[in-house]
Protein backbone atom coordinates (compact mmCIF):
# COMPACT_ATOMS: atom_id res chain seq x y z
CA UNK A 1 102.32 97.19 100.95
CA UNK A 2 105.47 95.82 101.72
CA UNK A 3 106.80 96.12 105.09
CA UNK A 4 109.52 98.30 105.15
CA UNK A 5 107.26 100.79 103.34
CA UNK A 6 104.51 100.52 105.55
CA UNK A 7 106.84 101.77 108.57
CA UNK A 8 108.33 104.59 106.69
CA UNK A 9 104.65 105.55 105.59
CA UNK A 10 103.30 104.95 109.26
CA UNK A 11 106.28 106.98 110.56
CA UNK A 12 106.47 109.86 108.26
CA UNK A 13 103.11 110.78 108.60
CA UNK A 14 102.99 110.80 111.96
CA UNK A 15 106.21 112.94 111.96
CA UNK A 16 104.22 115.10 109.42
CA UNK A 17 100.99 115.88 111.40
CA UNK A 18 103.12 117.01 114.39
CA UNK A 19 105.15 119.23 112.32
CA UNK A 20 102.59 120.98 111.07
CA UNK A 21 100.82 121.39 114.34
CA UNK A 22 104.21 123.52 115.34
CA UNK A 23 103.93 125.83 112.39
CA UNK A 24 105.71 124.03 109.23
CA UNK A 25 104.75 123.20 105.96
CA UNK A 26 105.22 119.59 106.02
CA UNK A 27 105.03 116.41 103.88
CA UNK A 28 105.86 112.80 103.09
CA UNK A 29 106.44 111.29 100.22
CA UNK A 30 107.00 107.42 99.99
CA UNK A 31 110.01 107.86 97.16
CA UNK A 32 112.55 110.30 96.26
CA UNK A 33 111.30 111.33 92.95
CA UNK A 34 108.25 112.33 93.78
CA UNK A 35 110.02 114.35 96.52
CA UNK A 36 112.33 115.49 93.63
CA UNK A 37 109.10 116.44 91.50
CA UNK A 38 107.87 118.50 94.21
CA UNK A 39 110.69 120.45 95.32
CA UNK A 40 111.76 121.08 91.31
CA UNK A 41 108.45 122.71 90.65
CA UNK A 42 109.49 125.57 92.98
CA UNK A 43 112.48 126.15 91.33
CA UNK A 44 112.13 129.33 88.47
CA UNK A 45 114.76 131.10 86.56
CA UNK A 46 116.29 133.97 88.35
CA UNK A 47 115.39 132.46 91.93
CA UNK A 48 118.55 132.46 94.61
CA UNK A 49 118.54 128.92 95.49
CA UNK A 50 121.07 128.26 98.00
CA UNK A 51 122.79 124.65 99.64
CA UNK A 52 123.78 123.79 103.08
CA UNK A 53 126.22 121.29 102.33
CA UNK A 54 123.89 118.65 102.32
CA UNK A 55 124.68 114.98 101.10
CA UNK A 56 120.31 114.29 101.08
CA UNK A 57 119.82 117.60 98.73
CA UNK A 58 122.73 116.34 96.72
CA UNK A 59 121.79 112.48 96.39
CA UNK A 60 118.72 114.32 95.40
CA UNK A 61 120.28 115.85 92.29
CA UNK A 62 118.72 119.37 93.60
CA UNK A 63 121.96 121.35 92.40
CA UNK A 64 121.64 120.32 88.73
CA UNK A 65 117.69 120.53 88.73
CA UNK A 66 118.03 123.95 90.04
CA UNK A 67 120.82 125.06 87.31
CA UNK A 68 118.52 123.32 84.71
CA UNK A 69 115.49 125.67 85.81
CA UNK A 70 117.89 128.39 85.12
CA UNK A 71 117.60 129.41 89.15
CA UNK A 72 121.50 131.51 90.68
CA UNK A 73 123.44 128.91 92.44
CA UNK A 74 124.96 130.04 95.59
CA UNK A 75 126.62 126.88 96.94
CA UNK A 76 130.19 126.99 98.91
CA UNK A 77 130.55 123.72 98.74
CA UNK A 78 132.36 124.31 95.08
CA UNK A 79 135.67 122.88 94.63
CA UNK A 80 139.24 124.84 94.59
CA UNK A 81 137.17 128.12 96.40
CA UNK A 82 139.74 129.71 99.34
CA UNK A 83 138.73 129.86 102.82
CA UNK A 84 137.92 133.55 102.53
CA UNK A 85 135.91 133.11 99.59
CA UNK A 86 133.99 129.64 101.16
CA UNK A 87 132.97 132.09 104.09
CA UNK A 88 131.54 135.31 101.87
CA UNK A 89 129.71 132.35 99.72
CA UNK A 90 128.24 131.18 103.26
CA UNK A 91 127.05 134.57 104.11
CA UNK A 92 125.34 135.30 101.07
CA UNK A 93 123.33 132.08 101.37
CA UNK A 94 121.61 133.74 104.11
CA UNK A 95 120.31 135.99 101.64
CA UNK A 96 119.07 133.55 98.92
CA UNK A 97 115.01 133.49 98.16
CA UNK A 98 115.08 129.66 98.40
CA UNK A 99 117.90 127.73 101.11
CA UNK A 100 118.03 123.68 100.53
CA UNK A 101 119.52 121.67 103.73
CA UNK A 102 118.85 118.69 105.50
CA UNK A 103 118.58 117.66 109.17
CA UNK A 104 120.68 115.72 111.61
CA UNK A 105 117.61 114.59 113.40
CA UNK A 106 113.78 114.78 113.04
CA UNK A 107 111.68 114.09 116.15
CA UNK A 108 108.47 112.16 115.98
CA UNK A 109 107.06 114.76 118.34
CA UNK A 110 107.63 117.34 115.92
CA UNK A 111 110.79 119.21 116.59
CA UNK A 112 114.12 119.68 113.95
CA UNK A 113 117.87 118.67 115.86
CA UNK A 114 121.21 120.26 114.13
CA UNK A 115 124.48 120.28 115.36
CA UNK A 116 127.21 123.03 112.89
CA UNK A 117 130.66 123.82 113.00
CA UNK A 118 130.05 127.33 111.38
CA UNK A 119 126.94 127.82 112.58
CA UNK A 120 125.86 129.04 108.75
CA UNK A 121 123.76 125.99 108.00
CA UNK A 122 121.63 126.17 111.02
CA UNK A 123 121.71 129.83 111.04
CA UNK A 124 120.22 130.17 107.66
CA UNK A 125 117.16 127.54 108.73
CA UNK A 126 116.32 130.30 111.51
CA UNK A 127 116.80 133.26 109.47
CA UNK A 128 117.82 135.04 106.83
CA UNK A 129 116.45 132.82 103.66
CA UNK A 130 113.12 133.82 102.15
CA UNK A 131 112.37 130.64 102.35
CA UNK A 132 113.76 127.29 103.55
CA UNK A 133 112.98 123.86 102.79
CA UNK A 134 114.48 120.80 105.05
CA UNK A 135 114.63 117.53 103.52
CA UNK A 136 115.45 114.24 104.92
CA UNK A 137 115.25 110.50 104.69
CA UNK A 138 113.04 108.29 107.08
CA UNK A 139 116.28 107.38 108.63
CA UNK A 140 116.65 110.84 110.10
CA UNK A 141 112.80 110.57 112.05
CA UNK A 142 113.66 109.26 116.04
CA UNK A 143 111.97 108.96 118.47
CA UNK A 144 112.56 112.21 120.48
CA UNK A 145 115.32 115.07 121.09
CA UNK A 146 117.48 112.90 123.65
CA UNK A 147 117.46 110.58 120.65
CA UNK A 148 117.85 113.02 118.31
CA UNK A 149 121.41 114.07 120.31
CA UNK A 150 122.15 110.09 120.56
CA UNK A 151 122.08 110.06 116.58
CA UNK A 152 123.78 113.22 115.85
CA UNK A 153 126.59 112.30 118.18
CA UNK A 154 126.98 108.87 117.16
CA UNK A 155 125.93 108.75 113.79
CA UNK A 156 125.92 111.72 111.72
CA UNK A 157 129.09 113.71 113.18
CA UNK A 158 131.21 110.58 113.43
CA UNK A 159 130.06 109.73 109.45
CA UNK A 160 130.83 113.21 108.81
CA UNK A 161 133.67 114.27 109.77
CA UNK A 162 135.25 111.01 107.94
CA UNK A 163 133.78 111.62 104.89
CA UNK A 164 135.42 115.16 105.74
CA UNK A 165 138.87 113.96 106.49
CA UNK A 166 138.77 115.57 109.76
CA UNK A 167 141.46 114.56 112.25
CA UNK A 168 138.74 113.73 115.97
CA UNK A 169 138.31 110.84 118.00
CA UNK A 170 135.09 110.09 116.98
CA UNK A 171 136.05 110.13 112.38
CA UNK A 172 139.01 107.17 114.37
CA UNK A 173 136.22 105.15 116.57
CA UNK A 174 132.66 106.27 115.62
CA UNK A 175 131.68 107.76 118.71
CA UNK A 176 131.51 110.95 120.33
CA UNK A 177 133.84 111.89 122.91
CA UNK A 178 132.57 115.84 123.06
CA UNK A 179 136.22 116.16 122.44
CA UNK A 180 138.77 119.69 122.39
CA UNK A 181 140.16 118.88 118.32
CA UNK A 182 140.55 121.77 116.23
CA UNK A 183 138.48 120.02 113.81
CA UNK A 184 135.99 119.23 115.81
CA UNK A 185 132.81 119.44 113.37
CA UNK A 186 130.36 119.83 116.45
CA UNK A 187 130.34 123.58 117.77
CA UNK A 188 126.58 125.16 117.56
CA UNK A 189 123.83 123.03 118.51
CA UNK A 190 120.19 123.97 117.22
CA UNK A 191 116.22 122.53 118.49
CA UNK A 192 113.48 123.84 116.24
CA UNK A 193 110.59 123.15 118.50
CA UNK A 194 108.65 125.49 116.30
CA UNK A 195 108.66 127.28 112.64
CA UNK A 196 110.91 130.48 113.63
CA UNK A 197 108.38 133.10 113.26
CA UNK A 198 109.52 134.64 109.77
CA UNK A 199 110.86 132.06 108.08
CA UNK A 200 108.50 130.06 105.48
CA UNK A 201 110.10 126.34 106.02
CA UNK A 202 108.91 122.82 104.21
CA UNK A 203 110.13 120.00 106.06
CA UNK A 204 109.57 117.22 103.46
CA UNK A 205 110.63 113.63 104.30
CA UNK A 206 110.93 110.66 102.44
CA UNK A 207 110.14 107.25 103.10
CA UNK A 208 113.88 106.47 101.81
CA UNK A 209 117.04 106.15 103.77
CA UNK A 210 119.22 109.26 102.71
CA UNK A 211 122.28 111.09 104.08
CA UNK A 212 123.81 110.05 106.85
């Protein structure tokens, strides 16, 4: 097995079994399509399937699999929608059967590290959702929460809020500066040390660098 693979497998699986020890469903799969393949078999005409914004689920092609399977949309990440109606498409997502996000960090010990501006992607992973599924790359997995912070900061916000156009210090320079902006992307700050109690969540991650 070559290399690269080896330490994704290695690393996944090791991410998996502690996962599961704190109350997920969890799994790894070594490519994307078979993590497409499973994730598309739970999709069903008439089922609410909902997005959280997320770059993985759409790299993934998860939208279109999901309209294909004949499943309701509920995504407010549609173009030319208004403010108002962007926020009344975010609270009905915490009333889908079936909400699709990634993470900004997965711990090797096990727990799931978000940081939201709106506070609806992370509040729909806690509750609300029938069920959730989180799905991220192997690039995502660290080492533990203080690392998890150390990438969210200075990876996936600064990535973020320049593919977002947002005007803060860190979409000019890359870092964080835990600045005051307006547009600060940063605001509500989530660990998942366990399942929350009634939420049915998958954690799946692949042994592929997705996201940012």
């Amino acid at each position: 097995m070559e290399h690269h693979a080896w330490h994704s497998k290695v690393i996944g699986e090791k991410t998996v079994s502690k996962l599961k020890k704190h109350g997920f469903e969890a799994f790894f799969f070594s490519t994307k399509e078979e993590a497409v393949e499973h994730i598309s078999a739970q999709f069903f005409p008439g089922l609410k399937v909902a997005f959280g914004g997320s770059l993985t689920a759409r790299q993934l092609g998860l939208r279109e699999l999901a309209k294909i399977s004949d499943c309701v949309i509920i995504d407010h990440g549609l173009p030319d929608l208004s403010e108002n109606e962007r926020l009344d498409i975010m609270r009905q997502e915490l009333m889908s059967d079936l909400f699709i996000s990634s993470s900004n960090a997965i711990t090797l010990d096990g727990s799931i590290v978000n940081a939201d501006g709106y506070g609806n992607r992370v509040a729909a992973m806690i509750f609300g959702p029938r069920k959730v599924i989180v799905v991220a790359g192997i690039n995502k997995v660290v080492e533990n929460e203080e690392a998890a912070m150390s990438r969210l900061k200075n990876t996936a916000a600064p990535m973020n809020m320049k593919r977002l156009n947002r005007e803060t210090p860190c979409s000019i320079d890359g870092i964080c500066h835990d600045c005051n902006a307006e547009e600060r992307g940063c605001r509500a700050y989530t660990i998942l040390r366990r399942r929350p109690a009634p939420t049915p969540t998958q954690v799946i991650i692949i042994g592929e660098n997705l996201g940012m």
